[in-house]
N, C-alpha and C. Protein backbone atom coordinates (compact mmCIF):
# COMPACT_ATOMS: atom_id res chain seq x y z
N UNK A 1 333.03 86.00 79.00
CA UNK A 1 334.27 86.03 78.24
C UNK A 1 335.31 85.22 79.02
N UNK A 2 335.93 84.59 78.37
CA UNK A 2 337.04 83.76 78.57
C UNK A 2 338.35 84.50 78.80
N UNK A 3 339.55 83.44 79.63
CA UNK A 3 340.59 84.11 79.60
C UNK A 3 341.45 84.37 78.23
N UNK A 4 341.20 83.32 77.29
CA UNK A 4 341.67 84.08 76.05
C UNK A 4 340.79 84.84 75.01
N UNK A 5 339.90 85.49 75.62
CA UNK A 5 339.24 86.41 75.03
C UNK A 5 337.89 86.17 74.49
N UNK A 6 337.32 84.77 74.12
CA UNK A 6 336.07 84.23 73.74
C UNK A 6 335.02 84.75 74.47
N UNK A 7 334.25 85.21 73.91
CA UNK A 7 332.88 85.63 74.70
C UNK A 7 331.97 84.26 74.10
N UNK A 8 331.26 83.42 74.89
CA UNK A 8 330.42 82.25 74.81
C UNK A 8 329.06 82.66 75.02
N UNK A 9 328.37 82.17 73.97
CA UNK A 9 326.67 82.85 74.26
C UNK A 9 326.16 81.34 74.79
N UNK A 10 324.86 81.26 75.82
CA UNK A 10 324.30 80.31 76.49
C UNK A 10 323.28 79.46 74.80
N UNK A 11 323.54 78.82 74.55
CA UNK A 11 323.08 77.77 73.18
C UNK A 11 321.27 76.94 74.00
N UNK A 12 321.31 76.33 74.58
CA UNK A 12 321.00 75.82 75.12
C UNK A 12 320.76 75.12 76.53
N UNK A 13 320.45 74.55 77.19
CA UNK A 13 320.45 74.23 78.49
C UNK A 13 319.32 74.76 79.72
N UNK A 14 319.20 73.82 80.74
CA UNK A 14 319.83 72.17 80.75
C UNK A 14 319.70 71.42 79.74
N UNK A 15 320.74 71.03 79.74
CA UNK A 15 320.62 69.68 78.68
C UNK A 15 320.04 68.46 79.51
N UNK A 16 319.22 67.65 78.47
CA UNK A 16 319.16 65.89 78.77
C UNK A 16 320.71 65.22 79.34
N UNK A 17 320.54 64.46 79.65
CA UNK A 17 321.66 63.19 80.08
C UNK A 17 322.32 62.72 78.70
N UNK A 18 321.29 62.51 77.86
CA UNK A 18 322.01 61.64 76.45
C UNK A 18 322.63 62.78 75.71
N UNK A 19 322.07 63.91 75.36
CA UNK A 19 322.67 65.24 75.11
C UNK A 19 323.89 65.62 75.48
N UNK A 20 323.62 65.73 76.74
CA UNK A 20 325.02 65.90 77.28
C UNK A 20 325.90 64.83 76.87
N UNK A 21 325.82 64.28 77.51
CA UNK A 21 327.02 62.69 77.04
C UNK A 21 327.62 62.55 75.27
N UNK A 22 326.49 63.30 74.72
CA UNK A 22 327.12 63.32 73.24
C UNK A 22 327.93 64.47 72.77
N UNK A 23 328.07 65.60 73.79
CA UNK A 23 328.32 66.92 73.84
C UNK A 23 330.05 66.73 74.34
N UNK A 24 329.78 65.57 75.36
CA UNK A 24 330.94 65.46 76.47
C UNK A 24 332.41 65.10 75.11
N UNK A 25 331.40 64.18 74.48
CA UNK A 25 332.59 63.83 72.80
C UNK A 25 332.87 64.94 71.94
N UNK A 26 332.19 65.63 71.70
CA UNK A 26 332.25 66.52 70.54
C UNK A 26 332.34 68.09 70.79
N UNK A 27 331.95 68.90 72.06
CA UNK A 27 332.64 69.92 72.45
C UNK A 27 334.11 70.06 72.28
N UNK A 28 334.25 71.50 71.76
CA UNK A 28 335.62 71.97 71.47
C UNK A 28 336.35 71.76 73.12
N UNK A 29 335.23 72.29 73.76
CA UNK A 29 335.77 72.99 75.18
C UNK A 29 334.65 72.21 76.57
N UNK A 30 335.80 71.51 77.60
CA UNK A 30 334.58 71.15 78.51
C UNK A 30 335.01 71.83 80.15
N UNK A 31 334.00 72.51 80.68
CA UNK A 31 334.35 72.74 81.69
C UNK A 31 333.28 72.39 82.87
N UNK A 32 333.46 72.02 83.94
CA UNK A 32 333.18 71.54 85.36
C UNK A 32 333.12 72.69 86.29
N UNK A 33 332.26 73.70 86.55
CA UNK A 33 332.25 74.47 87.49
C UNK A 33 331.71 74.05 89.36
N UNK A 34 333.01 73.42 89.79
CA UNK A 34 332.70 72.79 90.98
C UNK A 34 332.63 73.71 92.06
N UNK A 35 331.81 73.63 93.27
CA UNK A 35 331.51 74.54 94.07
C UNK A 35 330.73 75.17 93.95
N UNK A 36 329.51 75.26 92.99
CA UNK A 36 328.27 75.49 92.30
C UNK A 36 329.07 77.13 91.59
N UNK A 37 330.14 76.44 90.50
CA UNK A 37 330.67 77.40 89.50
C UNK A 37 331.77 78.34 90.41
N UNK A 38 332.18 77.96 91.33
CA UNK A 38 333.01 79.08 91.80
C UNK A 38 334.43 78.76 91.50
N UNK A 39 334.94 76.90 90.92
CA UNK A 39 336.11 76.72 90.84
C UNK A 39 335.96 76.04 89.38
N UNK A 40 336.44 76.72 88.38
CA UNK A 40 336.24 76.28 86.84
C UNK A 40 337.63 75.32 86.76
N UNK A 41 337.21 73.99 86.40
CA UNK A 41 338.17 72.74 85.67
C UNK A 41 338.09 72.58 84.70
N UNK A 42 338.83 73.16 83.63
CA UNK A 42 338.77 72.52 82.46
C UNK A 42 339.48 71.16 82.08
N UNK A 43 338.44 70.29 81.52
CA UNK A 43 338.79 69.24 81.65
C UNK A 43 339.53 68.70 79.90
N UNK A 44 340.29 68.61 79.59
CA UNK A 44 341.15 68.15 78.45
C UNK A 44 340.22 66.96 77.80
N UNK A 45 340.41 66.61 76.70
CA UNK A 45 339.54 65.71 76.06
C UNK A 45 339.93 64.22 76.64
N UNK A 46 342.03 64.29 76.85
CA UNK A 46 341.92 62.57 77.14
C UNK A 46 341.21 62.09 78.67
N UNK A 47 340.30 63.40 79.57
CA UNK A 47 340.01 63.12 80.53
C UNK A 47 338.61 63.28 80.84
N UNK A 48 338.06 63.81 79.40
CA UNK A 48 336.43 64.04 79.61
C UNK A 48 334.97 62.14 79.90
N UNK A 49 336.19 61.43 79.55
CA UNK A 49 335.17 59.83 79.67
C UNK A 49 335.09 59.58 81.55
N UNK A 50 336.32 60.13 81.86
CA UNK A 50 336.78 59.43 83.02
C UNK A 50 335.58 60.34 84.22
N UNK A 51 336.18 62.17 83.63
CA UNK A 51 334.98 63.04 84.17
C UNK A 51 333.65 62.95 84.10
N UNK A 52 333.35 62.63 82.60
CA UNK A 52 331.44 61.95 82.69
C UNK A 52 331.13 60.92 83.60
N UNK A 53 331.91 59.62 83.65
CA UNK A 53 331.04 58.55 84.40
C UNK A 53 331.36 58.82 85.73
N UNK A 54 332.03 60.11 86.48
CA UNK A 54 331.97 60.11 88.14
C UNK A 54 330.58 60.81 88.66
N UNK A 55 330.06 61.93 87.35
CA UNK A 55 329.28 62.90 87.73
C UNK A 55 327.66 62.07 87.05
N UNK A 56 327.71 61.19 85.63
CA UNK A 56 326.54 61.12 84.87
C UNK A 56 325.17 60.91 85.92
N UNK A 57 325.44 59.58 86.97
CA UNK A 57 324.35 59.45 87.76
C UNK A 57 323.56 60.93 88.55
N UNK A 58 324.51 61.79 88.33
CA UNK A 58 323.97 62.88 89.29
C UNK A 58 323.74 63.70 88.70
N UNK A 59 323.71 63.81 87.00
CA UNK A 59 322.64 65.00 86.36
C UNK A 59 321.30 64.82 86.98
N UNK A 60 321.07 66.51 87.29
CA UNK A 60 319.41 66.72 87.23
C UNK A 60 318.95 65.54 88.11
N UNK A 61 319.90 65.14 88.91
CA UNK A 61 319.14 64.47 90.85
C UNK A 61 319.02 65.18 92.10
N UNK A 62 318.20 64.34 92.94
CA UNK A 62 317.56 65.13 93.67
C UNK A 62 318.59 65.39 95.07
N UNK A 63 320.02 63.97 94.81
CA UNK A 63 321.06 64.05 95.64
C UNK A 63 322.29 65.19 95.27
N UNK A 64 322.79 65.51 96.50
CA UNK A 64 323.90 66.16 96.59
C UNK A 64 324.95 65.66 96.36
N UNK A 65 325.91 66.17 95.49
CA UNK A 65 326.14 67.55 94.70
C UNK A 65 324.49 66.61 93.56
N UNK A 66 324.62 68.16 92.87
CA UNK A 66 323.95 67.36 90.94
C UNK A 66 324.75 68.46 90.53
N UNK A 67 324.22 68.03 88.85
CA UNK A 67 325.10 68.67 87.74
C UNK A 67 323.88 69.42 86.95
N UNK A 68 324.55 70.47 86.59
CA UNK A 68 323.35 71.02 85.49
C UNK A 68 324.36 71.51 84.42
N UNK A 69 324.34 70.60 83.23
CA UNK A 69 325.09 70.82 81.46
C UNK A 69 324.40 71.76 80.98
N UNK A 70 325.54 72.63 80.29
CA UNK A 70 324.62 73.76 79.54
C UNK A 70 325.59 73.74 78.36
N UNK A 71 324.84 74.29 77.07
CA UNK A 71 325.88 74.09 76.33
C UNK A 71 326.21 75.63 75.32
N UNK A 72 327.08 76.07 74.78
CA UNK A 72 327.52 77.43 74.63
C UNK A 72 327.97 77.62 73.39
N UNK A 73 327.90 78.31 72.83
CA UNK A 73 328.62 78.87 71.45
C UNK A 73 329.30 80.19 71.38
N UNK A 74 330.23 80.28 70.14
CA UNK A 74 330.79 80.89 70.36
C UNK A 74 330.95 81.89 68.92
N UNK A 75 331.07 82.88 68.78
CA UNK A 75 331.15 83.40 67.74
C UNK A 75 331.80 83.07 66.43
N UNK A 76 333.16 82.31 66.73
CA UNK A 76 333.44 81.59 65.41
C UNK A 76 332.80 79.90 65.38
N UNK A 77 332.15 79.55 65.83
CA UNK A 77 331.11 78.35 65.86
C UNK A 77 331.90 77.18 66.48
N UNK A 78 332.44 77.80 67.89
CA UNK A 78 332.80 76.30 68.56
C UNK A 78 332.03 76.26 69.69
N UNK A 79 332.03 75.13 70.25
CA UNK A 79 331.35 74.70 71.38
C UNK A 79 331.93 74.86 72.44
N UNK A 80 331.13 74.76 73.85
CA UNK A 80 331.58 75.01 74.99
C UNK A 80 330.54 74.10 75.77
N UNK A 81 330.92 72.62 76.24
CA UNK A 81 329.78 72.01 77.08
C UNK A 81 330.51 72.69 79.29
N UNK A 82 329.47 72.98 79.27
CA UNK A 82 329.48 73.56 80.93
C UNK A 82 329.07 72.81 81.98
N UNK A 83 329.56 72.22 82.73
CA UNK A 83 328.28 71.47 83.63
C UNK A 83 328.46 72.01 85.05
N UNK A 84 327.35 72.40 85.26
CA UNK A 84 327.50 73.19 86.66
C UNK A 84 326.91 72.12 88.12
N UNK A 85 328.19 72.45 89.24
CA UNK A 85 328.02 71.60 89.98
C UNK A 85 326.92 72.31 91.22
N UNK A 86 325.60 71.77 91.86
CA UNK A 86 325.24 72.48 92.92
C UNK A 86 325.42 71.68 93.95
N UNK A 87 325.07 72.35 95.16
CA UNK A 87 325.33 72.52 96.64
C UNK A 87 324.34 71.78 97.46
């Protein structure tokens, strides 16, 4: 559950790279859990292009940090793309 009250069910995930990237456009909601999820950024839409191309090379790699996208729904049918950062 969210701070304004949304409870988000897990939809899917990991996502693909191209998945994600099409998610990164069309999610209601994008968030960046950096610190492997301990510091949540929500990232605003005019800043989600700038946020994909720092992290894309490092989905699902074998270098430090990677990203793992998950993607979420929500009871009145919006989206939530997640990408979790690990350690």
């Amino acid at each position: 559950m969210d701070a304004d009250g949304c409870r988000w069910l897990v939809h899917r995930g990991p996502l693909d790279v191209r998945l994600a990237k099409r998610r990164v456009r069309t999610a209601d909601v994008m968030i960046i859990g950096e610190g492997a999820g301990d510091r949540l950024r929500c990232v605003p839409p005019e800043e989600r292009d700038a946020a994909w191309a720092s992290i894309k090379d490092r989905i699902d790699s074998d270098g430090l940090p990677s990203y793992q996208p998950y993607q979420f729904t929500s009871a009145d049918g919006r989206e939530l793309l997640y990408i979790e950062q690990t350690c």
